[in-house]
PDB file of N, CA and C in Angstrom:
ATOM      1  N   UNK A   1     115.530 113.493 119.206  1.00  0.00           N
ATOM      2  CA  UNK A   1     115.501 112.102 118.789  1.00  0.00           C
ATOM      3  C   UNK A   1     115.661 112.022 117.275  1.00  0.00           C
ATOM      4  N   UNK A   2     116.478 111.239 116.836  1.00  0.00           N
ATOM      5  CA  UNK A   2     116.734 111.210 115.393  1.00  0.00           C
ATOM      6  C   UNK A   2     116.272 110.089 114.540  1.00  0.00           C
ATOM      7  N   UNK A   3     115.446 110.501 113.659  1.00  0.00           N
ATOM      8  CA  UNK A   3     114.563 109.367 112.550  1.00  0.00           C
ATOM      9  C   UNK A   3     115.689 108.669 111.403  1.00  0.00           C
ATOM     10  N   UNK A   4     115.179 107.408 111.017  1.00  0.00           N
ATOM     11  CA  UNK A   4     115.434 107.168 109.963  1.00  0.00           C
ATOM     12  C   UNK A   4     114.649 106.672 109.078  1.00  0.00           C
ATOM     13  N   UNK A   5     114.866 107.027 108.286  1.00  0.00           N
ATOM     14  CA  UNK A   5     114.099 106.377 107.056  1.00  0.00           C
ATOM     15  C   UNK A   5     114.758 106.054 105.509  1.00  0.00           C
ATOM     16  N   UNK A   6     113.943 104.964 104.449  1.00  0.00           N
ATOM     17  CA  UNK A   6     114.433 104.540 103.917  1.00  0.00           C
ATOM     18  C   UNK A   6     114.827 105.953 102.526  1.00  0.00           C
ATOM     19  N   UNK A   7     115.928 105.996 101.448  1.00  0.00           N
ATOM     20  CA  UNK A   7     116.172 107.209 100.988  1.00  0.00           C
ATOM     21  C   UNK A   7     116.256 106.649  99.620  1.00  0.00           C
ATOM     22  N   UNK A   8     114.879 106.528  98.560  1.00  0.00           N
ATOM     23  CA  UNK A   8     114.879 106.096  97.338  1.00  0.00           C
ATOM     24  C   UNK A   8     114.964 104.450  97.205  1.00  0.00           C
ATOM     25  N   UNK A   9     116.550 103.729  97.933  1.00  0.00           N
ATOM     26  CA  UNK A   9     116.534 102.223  97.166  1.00  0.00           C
ATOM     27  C   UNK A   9     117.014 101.951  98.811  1.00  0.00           C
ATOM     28  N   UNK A  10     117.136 100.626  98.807  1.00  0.00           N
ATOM     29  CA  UNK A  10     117.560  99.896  99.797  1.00  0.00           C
ATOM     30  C   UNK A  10     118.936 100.198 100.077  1.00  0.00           C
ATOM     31  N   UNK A  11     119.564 100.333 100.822  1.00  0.00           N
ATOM     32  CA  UNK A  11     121.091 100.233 101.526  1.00  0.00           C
ATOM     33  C   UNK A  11     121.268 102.038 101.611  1.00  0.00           C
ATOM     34  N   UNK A  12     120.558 102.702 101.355  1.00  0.00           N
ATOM     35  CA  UNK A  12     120.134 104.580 101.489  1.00  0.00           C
ATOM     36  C   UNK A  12     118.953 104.652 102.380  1.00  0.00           C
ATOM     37  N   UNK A  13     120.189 105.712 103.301  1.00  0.00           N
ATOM     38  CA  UNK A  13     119.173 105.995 104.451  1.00  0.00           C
ATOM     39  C   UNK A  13     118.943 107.080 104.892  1.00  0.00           C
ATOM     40  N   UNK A  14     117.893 107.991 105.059  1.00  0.00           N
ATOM     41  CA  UNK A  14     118.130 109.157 105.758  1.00  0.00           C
ATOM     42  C   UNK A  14     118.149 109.602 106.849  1.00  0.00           C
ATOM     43  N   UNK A  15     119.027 110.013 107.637  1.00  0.00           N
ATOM     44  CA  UNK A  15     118.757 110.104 109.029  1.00  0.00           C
ATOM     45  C   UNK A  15     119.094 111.645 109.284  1.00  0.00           C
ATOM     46  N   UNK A  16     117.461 111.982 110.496  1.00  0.00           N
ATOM     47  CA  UNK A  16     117.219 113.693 110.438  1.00  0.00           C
ATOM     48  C   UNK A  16     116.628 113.629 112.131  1.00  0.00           C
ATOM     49  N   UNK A  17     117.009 114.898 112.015  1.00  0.00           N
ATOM     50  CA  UNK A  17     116.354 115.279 113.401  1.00  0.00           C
ATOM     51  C   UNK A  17     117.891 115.881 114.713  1.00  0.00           C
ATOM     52  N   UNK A  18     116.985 116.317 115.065  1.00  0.00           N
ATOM     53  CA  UNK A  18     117.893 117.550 116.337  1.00  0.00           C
ATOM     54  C   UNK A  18     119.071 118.165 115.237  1.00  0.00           C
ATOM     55  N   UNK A  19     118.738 118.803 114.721  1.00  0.00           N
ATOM     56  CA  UNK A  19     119.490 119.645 113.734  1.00  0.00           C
ATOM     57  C   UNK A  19     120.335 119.188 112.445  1.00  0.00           C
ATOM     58  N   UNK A  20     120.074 118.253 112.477  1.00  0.00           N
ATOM     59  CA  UNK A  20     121.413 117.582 110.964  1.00  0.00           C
ATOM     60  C   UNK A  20     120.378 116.557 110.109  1.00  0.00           C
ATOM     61  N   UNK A  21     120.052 116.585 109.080  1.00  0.00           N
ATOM     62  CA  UNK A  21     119.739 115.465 108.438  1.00  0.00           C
ATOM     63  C   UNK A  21     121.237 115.226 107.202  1.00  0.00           C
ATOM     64  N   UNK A  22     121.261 113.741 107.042  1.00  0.00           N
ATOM     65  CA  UNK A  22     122.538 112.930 106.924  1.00  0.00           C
ATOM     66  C   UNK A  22     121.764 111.820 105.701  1.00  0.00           C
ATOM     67  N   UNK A  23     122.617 111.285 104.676  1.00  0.00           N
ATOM     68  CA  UNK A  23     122.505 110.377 103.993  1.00  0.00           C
ATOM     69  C   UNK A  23     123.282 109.321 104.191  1.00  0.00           C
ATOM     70  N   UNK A  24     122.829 107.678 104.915  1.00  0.00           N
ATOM     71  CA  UNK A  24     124.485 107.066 104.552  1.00  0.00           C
ATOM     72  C   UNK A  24     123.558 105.977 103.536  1.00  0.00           C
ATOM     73  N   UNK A  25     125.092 105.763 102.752  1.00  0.00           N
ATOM     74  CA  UNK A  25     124.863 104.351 102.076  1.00  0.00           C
ATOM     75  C   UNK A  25     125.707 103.315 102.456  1.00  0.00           C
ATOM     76  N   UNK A  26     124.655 102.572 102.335  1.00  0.00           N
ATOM     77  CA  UNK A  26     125.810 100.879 102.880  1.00  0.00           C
ATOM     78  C   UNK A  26     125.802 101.511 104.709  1.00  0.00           C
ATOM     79  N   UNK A  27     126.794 101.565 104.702  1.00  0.00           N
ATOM     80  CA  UNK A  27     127.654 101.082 106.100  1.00  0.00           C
ATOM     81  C   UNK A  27     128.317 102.770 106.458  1.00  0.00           C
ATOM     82  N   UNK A  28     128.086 103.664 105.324  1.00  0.00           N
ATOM     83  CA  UNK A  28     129.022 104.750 104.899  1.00  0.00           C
ATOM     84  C   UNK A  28     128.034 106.103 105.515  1.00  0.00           C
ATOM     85  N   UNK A  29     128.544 106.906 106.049  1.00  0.00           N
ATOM     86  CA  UNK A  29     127.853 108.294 105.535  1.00  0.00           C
ATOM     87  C   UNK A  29     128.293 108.957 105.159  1.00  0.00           C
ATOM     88  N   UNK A  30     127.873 109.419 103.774  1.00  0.00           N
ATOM     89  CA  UNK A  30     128.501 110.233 103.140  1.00  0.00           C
ATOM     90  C   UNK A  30     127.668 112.079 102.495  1.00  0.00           C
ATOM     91  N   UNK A  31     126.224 111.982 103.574  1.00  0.00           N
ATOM     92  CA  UNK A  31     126.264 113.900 103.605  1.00  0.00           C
ATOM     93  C   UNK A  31     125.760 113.858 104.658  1.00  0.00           C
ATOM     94  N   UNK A  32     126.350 114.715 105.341  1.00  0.00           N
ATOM     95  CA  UNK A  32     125.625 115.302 106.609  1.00  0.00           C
ATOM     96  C   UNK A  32     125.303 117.078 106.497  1.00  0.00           C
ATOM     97  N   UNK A  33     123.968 117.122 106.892  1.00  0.00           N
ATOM     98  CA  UNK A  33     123.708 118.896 106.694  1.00  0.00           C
ATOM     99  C   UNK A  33     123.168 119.523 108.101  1.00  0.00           C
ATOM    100  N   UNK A  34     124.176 120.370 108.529  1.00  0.00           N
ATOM    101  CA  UNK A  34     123.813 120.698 110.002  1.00  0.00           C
ATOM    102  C   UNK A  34     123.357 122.397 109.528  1.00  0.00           C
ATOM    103  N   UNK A  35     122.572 123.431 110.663  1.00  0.00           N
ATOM    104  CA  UNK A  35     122.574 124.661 110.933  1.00  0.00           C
ATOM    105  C   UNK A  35     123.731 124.939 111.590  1.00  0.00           C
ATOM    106  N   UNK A  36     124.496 126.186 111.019  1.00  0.00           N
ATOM    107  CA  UNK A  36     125.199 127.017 112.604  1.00  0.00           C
ATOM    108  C   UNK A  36     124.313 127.448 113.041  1.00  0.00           C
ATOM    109  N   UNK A  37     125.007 128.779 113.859  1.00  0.00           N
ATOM    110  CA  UNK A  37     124.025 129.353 114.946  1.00  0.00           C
ATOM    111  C   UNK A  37     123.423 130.318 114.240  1.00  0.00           C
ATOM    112  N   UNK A  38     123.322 130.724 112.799  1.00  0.00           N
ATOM    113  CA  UNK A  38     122.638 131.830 111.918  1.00  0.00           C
ATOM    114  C   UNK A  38     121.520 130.952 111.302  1.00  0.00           C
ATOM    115  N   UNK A  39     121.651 129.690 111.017  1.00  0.00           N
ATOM    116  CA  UNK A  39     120.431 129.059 110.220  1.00  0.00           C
ATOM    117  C   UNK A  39     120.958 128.918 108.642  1.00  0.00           C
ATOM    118  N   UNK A  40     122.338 128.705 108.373  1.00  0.00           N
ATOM    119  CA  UNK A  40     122.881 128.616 107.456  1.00  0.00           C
ATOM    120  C   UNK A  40     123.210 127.256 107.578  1.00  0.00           C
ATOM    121  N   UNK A  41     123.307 126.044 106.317  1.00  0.00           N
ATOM    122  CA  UNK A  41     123.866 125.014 106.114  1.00  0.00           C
ATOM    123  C   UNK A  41     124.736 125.035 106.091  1.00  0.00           C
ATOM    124  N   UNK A  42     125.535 123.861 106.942  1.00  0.00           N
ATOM    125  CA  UNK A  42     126.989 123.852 106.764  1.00  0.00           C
ATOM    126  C   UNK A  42     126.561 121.870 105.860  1.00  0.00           C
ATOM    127  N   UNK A  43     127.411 121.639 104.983  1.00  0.00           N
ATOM    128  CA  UNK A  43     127.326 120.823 104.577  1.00  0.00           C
ATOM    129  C   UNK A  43     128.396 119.767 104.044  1.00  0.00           C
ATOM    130  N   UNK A  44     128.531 118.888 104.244  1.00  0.00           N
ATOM    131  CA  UNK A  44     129.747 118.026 104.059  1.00  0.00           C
ATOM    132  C   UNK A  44     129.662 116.867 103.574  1.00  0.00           C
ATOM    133  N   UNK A  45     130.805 116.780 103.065  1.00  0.00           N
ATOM    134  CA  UNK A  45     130.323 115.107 102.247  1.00  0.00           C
ATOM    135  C   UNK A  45     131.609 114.107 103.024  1.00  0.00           C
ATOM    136  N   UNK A  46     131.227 113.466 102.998  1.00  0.00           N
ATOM    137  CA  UNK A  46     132.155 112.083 103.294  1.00  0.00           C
ATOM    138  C   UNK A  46     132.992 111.132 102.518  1.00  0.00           C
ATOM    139  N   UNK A  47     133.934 110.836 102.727  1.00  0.00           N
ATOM    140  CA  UNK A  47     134.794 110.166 101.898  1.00  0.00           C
ATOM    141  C   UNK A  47     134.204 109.416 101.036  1.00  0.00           C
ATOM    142  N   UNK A  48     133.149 108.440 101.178  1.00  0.00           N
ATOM    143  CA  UNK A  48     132.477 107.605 100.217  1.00  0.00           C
ATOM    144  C   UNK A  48     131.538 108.361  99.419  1.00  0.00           C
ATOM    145  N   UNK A  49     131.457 109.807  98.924  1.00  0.00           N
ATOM    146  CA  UNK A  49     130.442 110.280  98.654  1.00  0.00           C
ATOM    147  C   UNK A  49     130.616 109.886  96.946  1.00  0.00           C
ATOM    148  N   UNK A  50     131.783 109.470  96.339  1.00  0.00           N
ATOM    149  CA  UNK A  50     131.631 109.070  94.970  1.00  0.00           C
ATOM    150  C   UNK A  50     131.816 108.089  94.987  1.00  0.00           C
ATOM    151  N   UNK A  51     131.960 107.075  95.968  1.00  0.00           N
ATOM    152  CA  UNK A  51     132.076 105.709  95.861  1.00  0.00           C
ATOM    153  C   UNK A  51     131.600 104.795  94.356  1.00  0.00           C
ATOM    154  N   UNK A  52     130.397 105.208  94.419  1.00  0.00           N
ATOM    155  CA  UNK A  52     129.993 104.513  93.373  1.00  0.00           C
ATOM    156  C   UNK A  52     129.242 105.600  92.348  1.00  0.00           C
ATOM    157  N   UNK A  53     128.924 104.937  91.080  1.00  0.00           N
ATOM    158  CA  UNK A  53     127.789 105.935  90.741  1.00  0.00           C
ATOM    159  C   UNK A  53     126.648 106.157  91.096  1.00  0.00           C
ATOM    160  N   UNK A  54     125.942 104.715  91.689  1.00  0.00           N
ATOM    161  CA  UNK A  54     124.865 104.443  92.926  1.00  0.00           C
ATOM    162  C   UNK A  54     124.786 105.621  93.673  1.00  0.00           C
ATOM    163  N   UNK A  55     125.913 105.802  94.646  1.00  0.00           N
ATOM    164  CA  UNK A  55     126.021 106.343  95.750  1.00  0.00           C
ATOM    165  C   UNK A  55     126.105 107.672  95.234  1.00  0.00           C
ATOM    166  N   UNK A  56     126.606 108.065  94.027  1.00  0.00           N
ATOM    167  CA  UNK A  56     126.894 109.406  93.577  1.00  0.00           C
ATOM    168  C   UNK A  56     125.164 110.117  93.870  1.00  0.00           C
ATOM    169  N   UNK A  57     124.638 108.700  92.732  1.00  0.00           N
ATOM    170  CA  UNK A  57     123.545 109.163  92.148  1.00  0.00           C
ATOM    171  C   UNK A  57     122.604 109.587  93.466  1.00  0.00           C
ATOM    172  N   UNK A  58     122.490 108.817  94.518  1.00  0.00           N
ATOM    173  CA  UNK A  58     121.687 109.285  95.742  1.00  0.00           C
ATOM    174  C   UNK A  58     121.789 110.426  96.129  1.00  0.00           C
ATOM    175  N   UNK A  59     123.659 111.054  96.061  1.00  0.00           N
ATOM    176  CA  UNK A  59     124.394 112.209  97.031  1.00  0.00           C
ATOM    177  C   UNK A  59     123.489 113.406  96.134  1.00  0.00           C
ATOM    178  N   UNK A  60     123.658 113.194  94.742  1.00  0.00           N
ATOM    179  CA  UNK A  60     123.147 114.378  93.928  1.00  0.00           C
ATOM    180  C   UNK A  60     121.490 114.497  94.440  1.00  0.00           C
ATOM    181  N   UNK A  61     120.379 113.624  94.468  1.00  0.00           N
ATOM    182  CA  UNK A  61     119.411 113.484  94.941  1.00  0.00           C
ATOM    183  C   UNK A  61     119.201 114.623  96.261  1.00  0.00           C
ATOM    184  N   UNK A  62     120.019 113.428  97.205  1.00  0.00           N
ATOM    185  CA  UNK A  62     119.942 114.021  98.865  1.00  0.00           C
ATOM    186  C   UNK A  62     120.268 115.438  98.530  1.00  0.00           C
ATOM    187  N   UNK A  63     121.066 115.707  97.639  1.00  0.00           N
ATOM    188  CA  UNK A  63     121.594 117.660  97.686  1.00  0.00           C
ATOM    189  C   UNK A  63     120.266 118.426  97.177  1.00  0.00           C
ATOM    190  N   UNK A  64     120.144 117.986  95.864  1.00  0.00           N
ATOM    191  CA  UNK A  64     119.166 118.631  95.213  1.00  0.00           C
ATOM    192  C   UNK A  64     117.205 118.787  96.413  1.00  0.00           C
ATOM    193  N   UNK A  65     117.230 117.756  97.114  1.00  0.00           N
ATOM    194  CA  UNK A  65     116.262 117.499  97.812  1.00  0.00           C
ATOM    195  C   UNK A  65     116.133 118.065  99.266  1.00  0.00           C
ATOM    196  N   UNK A  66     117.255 118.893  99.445  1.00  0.00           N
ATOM    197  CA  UNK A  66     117.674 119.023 101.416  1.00  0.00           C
ATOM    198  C   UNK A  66     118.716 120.200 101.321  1.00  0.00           C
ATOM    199  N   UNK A  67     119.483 120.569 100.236  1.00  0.00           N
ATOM    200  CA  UNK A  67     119.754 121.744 100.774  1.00  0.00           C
ATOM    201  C   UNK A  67     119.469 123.140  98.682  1.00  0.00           C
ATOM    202  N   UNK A  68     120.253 124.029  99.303  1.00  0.00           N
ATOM    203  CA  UNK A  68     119.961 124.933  97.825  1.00  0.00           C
ATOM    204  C   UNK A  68     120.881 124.876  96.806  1.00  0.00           C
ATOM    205  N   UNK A  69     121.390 123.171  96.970  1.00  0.00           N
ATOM    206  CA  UNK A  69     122.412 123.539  95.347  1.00  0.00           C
ATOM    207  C   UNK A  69     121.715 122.856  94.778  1.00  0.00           C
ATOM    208  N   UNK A  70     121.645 122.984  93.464  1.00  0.00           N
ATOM    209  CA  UNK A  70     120.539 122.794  92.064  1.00  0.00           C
ATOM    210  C   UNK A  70     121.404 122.331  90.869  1.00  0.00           C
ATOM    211  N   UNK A  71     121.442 120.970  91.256  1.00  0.00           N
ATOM    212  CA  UNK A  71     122.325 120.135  89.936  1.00  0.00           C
ATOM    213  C   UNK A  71     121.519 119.771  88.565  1.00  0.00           C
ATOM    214  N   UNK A  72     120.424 120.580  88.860  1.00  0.00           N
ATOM    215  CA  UNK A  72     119.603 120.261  87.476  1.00  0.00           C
ATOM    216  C   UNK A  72     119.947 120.842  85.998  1.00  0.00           C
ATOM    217  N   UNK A  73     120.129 120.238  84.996  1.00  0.00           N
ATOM    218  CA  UNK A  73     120.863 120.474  83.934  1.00  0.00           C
ATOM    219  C   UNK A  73     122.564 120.781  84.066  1.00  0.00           C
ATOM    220  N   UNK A  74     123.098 120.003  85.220  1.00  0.00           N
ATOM    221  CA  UNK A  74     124.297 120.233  85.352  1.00  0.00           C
ATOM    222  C   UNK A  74     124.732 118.833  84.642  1.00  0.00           C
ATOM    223  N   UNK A  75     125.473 119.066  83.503  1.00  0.00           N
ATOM    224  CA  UNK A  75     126.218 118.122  82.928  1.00  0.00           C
ATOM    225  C   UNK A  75     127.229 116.968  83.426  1.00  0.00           C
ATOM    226  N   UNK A  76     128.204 117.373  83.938  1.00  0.00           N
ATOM    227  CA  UNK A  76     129.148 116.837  84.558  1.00  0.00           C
ATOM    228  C   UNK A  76     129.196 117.148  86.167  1.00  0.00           C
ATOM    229  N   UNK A  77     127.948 116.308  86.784  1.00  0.00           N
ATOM    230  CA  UNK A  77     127.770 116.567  87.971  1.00  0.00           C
ATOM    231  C   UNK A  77     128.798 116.080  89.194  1.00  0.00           C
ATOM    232  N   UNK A  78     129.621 115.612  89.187  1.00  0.00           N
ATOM    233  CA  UNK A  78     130.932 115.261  89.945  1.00  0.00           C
ATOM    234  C   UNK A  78     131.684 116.411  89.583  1.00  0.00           C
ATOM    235  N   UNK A  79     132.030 117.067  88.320  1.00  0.00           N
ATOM    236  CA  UNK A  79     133.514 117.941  88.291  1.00  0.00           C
ATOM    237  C   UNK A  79     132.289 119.217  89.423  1.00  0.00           C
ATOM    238  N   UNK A  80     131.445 119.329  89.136  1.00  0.00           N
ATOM    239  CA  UNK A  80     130.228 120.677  89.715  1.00  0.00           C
ATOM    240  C   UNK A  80     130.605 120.562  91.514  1.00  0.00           C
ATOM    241  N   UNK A  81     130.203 118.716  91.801  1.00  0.00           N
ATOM    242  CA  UNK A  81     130.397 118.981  92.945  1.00  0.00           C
ATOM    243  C   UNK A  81     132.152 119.346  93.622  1.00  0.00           C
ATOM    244  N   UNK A  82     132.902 118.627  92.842  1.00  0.00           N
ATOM    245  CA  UNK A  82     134.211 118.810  93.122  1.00  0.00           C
ATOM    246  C   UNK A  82     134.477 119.980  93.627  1.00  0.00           C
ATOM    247  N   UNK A  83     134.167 120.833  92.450  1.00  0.00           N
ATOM    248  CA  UNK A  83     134.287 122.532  92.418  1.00  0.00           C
ATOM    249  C   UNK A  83     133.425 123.315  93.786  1.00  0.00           C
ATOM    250  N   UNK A  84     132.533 122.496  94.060  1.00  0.00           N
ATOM    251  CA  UNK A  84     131.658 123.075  95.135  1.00  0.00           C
ATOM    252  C   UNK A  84     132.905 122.582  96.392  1.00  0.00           C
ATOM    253  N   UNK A  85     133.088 121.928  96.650  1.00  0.00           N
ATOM    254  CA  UNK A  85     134.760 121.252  97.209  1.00  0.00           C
ATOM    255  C   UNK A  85     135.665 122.008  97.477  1.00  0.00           C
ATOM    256  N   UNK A  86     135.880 122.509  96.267  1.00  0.00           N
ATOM    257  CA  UNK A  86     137.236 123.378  96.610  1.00  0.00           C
ATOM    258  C   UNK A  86     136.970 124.727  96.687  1.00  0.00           C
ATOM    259  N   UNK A  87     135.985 125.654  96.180  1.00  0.00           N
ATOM    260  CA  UNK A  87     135.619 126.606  96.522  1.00  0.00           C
ATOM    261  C   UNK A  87     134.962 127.015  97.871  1.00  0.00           C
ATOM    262  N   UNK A  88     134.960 126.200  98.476  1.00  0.00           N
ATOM    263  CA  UNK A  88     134.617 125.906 100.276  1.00  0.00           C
ATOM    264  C   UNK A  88     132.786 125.790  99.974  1.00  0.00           C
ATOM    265  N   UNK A  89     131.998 125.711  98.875  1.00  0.00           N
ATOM    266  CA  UNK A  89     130.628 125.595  99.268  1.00  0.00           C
ATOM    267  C   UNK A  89     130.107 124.664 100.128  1.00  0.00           C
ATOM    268  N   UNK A  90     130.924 123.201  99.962  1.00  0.00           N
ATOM    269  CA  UNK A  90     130.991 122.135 100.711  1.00  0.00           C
ATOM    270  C   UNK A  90     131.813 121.970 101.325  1.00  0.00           C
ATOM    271  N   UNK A  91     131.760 121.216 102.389  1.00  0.00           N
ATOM    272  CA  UNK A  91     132.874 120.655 103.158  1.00  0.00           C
ATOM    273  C   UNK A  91     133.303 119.076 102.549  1.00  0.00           C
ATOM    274  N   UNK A  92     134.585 119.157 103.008  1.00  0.00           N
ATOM    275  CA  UNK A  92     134.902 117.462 102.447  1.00  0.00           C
ATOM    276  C   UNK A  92     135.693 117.014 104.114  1.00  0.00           C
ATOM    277  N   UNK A  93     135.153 115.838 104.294  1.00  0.00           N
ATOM    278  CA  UNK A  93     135.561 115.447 105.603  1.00  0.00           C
ATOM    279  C   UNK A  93     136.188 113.809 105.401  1.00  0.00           C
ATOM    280  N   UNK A  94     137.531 113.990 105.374  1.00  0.00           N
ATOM    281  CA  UNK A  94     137.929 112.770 104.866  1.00  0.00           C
ATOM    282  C   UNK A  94     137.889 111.253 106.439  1.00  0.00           C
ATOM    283  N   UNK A  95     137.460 111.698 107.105  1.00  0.00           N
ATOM    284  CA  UNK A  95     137.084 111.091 108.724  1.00  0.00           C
ATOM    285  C   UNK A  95     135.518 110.367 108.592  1.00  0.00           C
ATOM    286  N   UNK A  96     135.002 111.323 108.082  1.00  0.00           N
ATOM    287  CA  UNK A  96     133.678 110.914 108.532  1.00  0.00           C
ATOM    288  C   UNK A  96     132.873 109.727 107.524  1.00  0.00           C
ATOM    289  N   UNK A  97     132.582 108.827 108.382  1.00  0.00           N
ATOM    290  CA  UNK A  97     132.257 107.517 107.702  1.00  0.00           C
ATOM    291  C   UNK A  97     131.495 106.838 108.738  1.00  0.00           C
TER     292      UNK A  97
END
């Protein structure tokens, strides 16, 4: 059965349970963090995940708070996640919304 609850401000939500906890904003979801079958995060962001700086600002939150990347003292935290993007750390799922 999967919870939700409210995630910092109004229109952020977290939704967890039976293996994935997920951030959407608005209408959007934009992280979902599942286990494979080793107990490793697979993690993905969603098309709206820079939507705004709002929404940025939550995504960096939800990461720093739910899985092991550590944007703390990261300067230019969009080019960081980008790079996490293309180096496969993240997934980018241009579908999922």
């Amino acid at each position: 059965m999967k919870k939700v609850e409210q995630f910092y401000n109004k229109n952020q939500f977290r939704i967890y349970g039976e293996g994935e906890n997920s951030l959407q904003s608005y209408d959007s979801l934009v992280v979902n963090i599942r286990l494979d079958n080793y107990n490793k995060q697979i993690i993905t962001l969603g098309r709206d995940w820079d939507y705004s700086n709002t929404t940025r600002k939550h995504v960096y939150l939800f990461l720093d708070n739910y899985t092991n990347i550590n944007l703390y003292g990261v300067e230019n935290k969009r080019k960081y996640v980008n790079e996490l993007i293309e180096n496969g750390t993240l997934q980018y799922n241009e579908n999922m919304f």
